[in-house]
C-alpha atoms as a PDB file:
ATOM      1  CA  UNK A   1      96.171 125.636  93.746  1.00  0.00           C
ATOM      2  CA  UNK A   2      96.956 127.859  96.570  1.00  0.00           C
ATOM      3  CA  UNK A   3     100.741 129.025  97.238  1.00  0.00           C
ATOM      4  CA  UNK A   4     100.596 127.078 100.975  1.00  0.00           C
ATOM      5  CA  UNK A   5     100.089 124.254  98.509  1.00  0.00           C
ATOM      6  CA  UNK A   6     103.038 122.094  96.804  1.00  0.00           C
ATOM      7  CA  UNK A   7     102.940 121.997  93.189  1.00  0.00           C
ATOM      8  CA  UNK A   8     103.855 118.071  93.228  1.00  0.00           C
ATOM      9  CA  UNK A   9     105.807 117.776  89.418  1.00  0.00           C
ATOM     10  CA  UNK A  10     107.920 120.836  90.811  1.00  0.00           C
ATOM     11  CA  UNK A  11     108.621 119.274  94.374  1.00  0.00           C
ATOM     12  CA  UNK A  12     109.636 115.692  92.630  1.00  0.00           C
ATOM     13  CA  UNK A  13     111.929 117.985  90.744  1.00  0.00           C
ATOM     14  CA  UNK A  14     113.406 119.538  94.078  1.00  0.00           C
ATOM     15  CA  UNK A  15     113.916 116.146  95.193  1.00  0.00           C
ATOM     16  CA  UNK A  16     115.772 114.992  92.327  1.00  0.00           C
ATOM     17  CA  UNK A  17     113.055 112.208  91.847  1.00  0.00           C
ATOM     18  CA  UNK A  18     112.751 111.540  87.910  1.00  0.00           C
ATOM     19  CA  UNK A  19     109.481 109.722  87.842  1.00  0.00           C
ATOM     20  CA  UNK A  20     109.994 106.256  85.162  1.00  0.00           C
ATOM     21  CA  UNK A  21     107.546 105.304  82.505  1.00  0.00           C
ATOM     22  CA  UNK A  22     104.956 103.204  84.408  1.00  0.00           C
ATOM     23  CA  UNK A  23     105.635  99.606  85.002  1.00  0.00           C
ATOM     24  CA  UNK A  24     103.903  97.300  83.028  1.00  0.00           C
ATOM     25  CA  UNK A  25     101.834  95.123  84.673  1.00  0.00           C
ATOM     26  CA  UNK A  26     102.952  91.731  85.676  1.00  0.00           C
ATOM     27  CA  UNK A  27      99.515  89.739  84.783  1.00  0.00           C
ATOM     28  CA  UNK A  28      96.007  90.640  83.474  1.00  0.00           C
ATOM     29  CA  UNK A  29      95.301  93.518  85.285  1.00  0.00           C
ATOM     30  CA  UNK A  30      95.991  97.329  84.162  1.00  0.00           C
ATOM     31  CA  UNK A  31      98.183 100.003  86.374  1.00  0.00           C
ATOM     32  CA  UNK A  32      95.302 102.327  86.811  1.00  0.00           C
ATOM     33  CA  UNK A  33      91.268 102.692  86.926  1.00  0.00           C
ATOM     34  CA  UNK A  34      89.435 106.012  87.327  1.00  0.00           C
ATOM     35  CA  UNK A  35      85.911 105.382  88.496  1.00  0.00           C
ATOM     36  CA  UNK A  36      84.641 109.300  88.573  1.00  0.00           C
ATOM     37  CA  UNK A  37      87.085 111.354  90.398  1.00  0.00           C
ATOM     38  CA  UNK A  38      88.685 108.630  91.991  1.00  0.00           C
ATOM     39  CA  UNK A  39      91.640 106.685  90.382  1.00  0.00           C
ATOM     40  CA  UNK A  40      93.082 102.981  91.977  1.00  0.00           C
ATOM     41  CA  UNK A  41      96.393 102.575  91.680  1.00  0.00           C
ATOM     42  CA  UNK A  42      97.189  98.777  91.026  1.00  0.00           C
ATOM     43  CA  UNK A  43      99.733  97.131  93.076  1.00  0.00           C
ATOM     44  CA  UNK A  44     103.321  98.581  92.840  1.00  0.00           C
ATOM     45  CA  UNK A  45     106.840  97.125  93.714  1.00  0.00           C
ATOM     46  CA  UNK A  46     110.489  98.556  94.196  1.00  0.00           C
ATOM     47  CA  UNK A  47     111.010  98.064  90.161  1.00  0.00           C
ATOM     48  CA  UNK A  48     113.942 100.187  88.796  1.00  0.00           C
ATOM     49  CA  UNK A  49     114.381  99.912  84.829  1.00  0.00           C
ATOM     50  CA  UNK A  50     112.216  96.141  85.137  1.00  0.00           C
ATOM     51  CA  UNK A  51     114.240  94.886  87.375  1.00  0.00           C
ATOM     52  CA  UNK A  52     113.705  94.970  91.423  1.00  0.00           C
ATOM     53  CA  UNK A  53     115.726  96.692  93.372  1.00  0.00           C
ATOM     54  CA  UNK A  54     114.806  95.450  97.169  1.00  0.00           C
ATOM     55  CA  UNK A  55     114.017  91.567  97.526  1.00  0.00           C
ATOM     56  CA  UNK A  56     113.086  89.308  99.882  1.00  0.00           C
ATOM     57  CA  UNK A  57     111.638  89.245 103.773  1.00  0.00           C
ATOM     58  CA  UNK A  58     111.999  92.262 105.902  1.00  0.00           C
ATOM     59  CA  UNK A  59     113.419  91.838 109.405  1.00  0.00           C
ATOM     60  CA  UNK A  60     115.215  88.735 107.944  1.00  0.00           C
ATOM     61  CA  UNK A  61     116.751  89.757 104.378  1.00  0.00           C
ATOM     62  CA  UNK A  62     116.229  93.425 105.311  1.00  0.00           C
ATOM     63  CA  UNK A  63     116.334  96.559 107.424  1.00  0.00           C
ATOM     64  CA  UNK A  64     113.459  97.908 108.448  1.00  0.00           C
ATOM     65  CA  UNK A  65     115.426 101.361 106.652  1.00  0.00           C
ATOM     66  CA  UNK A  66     115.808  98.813 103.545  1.00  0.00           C
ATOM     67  CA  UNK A  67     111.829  98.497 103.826  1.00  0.00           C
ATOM     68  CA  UNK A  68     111.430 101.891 104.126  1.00  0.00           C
ATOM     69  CA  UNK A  69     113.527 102.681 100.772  1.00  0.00           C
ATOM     70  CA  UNK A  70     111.291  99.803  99.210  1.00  0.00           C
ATOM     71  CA  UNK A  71     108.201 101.269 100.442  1.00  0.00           C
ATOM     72  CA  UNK A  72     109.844 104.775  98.815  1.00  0.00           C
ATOM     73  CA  UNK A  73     110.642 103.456  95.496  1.00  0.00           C
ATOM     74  CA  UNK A  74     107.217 101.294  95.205  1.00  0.00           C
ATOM     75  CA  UNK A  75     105.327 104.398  95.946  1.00  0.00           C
ATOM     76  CA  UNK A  76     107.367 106.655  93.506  1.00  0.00           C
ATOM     77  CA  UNK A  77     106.389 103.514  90.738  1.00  0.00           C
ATOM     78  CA  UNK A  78     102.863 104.148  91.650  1.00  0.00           C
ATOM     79  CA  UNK A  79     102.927 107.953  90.739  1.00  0.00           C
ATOM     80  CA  UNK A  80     103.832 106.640  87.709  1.00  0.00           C
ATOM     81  CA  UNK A  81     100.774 104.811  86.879  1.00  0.00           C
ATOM     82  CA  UNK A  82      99.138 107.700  88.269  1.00  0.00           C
ATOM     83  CA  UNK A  83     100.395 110.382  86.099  1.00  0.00           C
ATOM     84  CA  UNK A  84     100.281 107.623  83.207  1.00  0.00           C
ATOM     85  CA  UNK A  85      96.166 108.053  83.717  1.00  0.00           C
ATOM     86  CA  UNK A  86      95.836 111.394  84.415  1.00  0.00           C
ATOM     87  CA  UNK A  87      98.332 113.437  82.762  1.00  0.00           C
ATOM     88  CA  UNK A  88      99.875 115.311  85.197  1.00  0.00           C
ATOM     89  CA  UNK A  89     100.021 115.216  89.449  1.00  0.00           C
ATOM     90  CA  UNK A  90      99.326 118.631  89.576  1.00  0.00           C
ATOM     91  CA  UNK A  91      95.152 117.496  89.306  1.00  0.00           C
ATOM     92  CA  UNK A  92      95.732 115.525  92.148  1.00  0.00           C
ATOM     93  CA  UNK A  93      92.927 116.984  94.764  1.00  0.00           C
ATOM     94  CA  UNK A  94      94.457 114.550  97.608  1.00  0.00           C
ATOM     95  CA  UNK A  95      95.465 110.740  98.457  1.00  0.00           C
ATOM     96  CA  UNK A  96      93.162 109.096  99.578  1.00  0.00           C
ATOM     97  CA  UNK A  97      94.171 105.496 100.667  1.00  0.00           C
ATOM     98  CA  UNK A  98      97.590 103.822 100.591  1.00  0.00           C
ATOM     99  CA  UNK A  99      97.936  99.864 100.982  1.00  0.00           C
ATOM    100  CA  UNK A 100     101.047  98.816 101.876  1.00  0.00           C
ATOM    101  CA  UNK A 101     102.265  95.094 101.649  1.00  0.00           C
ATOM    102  CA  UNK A 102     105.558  94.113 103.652  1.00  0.00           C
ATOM    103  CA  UNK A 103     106.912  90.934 102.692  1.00  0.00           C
ATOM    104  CA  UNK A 104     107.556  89.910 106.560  1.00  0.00           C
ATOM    105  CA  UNK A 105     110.081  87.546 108.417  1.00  0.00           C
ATOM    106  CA  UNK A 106     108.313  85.828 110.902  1.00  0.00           C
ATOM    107  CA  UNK A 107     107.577  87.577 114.373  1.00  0.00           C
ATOM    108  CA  UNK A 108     108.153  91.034 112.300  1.00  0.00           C
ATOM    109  CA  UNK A 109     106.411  93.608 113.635  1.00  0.00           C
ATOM    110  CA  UNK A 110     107.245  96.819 112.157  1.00  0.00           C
ATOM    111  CA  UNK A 111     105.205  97.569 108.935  1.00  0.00           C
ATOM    112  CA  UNK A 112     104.254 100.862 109.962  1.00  0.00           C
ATOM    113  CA  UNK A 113     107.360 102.054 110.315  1.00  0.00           C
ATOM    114  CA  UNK A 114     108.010 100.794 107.027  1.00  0.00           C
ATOM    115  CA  UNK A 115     105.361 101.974 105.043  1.00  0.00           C
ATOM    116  CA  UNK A 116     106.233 105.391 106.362  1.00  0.00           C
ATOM    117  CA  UNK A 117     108.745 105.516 103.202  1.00  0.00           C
ATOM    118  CA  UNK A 118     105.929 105.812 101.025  1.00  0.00           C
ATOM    119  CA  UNK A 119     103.211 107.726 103.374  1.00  0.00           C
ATOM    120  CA  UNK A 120     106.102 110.934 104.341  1.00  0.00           C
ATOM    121  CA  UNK A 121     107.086 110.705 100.350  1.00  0.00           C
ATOM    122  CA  UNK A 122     103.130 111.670  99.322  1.00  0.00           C
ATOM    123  CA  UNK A 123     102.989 114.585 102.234  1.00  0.00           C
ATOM    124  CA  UNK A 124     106.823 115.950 101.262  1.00  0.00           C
ATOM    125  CA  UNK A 125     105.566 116.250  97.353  1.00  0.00           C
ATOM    126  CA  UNK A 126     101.756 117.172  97.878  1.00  0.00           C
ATOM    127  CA  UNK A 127     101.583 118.326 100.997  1.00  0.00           C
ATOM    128  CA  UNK A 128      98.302 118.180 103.238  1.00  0.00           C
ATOM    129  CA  UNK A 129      97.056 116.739 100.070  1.00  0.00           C
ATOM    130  CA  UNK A 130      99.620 113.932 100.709  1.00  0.00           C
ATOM    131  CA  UNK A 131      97.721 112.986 103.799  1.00  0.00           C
ATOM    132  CA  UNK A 132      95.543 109.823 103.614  1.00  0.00           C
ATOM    133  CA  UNK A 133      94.224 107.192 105.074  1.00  0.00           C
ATOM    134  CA  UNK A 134      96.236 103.846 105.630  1.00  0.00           C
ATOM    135  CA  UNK A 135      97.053 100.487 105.893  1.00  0.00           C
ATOM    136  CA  UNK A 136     100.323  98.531 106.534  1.00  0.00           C
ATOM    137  CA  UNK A 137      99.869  94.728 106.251  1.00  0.00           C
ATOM    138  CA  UNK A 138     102.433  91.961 106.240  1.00  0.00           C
ATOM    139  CA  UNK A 139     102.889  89.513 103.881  1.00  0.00           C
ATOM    140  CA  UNK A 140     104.414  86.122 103.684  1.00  0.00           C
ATOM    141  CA  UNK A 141     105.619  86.321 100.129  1.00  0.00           C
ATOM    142  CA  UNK A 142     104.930  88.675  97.240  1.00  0.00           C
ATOM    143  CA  UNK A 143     105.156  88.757  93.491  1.00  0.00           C
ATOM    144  CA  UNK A 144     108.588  88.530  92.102  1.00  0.00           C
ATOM    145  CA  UNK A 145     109.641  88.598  96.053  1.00  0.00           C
ATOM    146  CA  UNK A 146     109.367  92.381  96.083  1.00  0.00           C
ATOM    147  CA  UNK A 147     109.930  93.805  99.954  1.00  0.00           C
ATOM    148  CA  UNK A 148     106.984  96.037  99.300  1.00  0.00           C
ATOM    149  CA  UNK A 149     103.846  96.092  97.395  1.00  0.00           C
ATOM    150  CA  UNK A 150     101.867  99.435  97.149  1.00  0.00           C
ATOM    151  CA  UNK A 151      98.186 100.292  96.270  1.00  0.00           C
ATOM    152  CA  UNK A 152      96.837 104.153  96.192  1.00  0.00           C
ATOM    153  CA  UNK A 153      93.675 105.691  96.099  1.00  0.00           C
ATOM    154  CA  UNK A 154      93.445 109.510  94.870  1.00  0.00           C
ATOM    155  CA  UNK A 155      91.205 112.100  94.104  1.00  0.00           C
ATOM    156  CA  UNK A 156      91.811 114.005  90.920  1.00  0.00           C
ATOM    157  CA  UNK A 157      90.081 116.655  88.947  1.00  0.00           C
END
């Protein structure tokens, strides 16, 4: 890892984010598959401590800033699972694909700017690496009426 580059347990540290044990998954699926170098991230929703924290439709039941601290905390969930498979960020090569999922009020419109909780997360703890492909997709409904739902794609070594 080069010095330009972020080492991403130390920068969650600097942001005072304590990753949580990974969240168990809510039917028969598992939190994480690595297919060669490549690992797909299950899923993910604003869980704190089994319990979620943002419900319910954005642009009716929420701020588009409440989606974005959804999108955050769904994203921060999914390191989990990620660091559950792997052992530690730091083999992170780069994200490669986020999915995001916003539960959306009718005529919402703004799921980019919501996802962007999650997306500017990746780039402030891995940097370039943190760049990736995207996309933002609304929702009707989603399990346990989580705001946000979360998929990633990365590279690791």
């Amino acid at each position: 890892m080069t010095s330009a580059q972020p080492n991403p347990e130390e920068r969650l540290r600097e942001l005072g984010i304590e990753l949580p044990a990974a969240p168990k998954p809510l039917a028969a699926y598992v939190p994480a598959v690595r297919a060669g170098d490549l690992v797909f991230i299950s899923g993910q929703g604003p869980l704190k401590d089994g319990q979620v924290v943002w419900a319910g439709q954005v642009g009716a039941d929420l701020s588009v800033e409440e989606g974005r601290e959804a999108a955050r905390l769904a994203v921060i969930n999914a390191l989990a699972a990620l660091k559950q498979e792997v052992g530690s960020l730091d083999r992170v090569v780069r994200m490669v694909k986020l999915v995001g999922w916003v539960n959306s009020a009718a005529g919402f419109y703004q799921q980019p700017q919501v996802i962007n909780g999650a997306s500017e997360l990746l780039e402030e703890v891995f940097g370039e690496r943190g760049r990736h492909a995207r996309s933002a997709v609304a929702a009707h409904t989603l399990p346990l009426n989580f705001a946000v739902e979360i998929e990633l794609i990365a590279q690791v070594q």
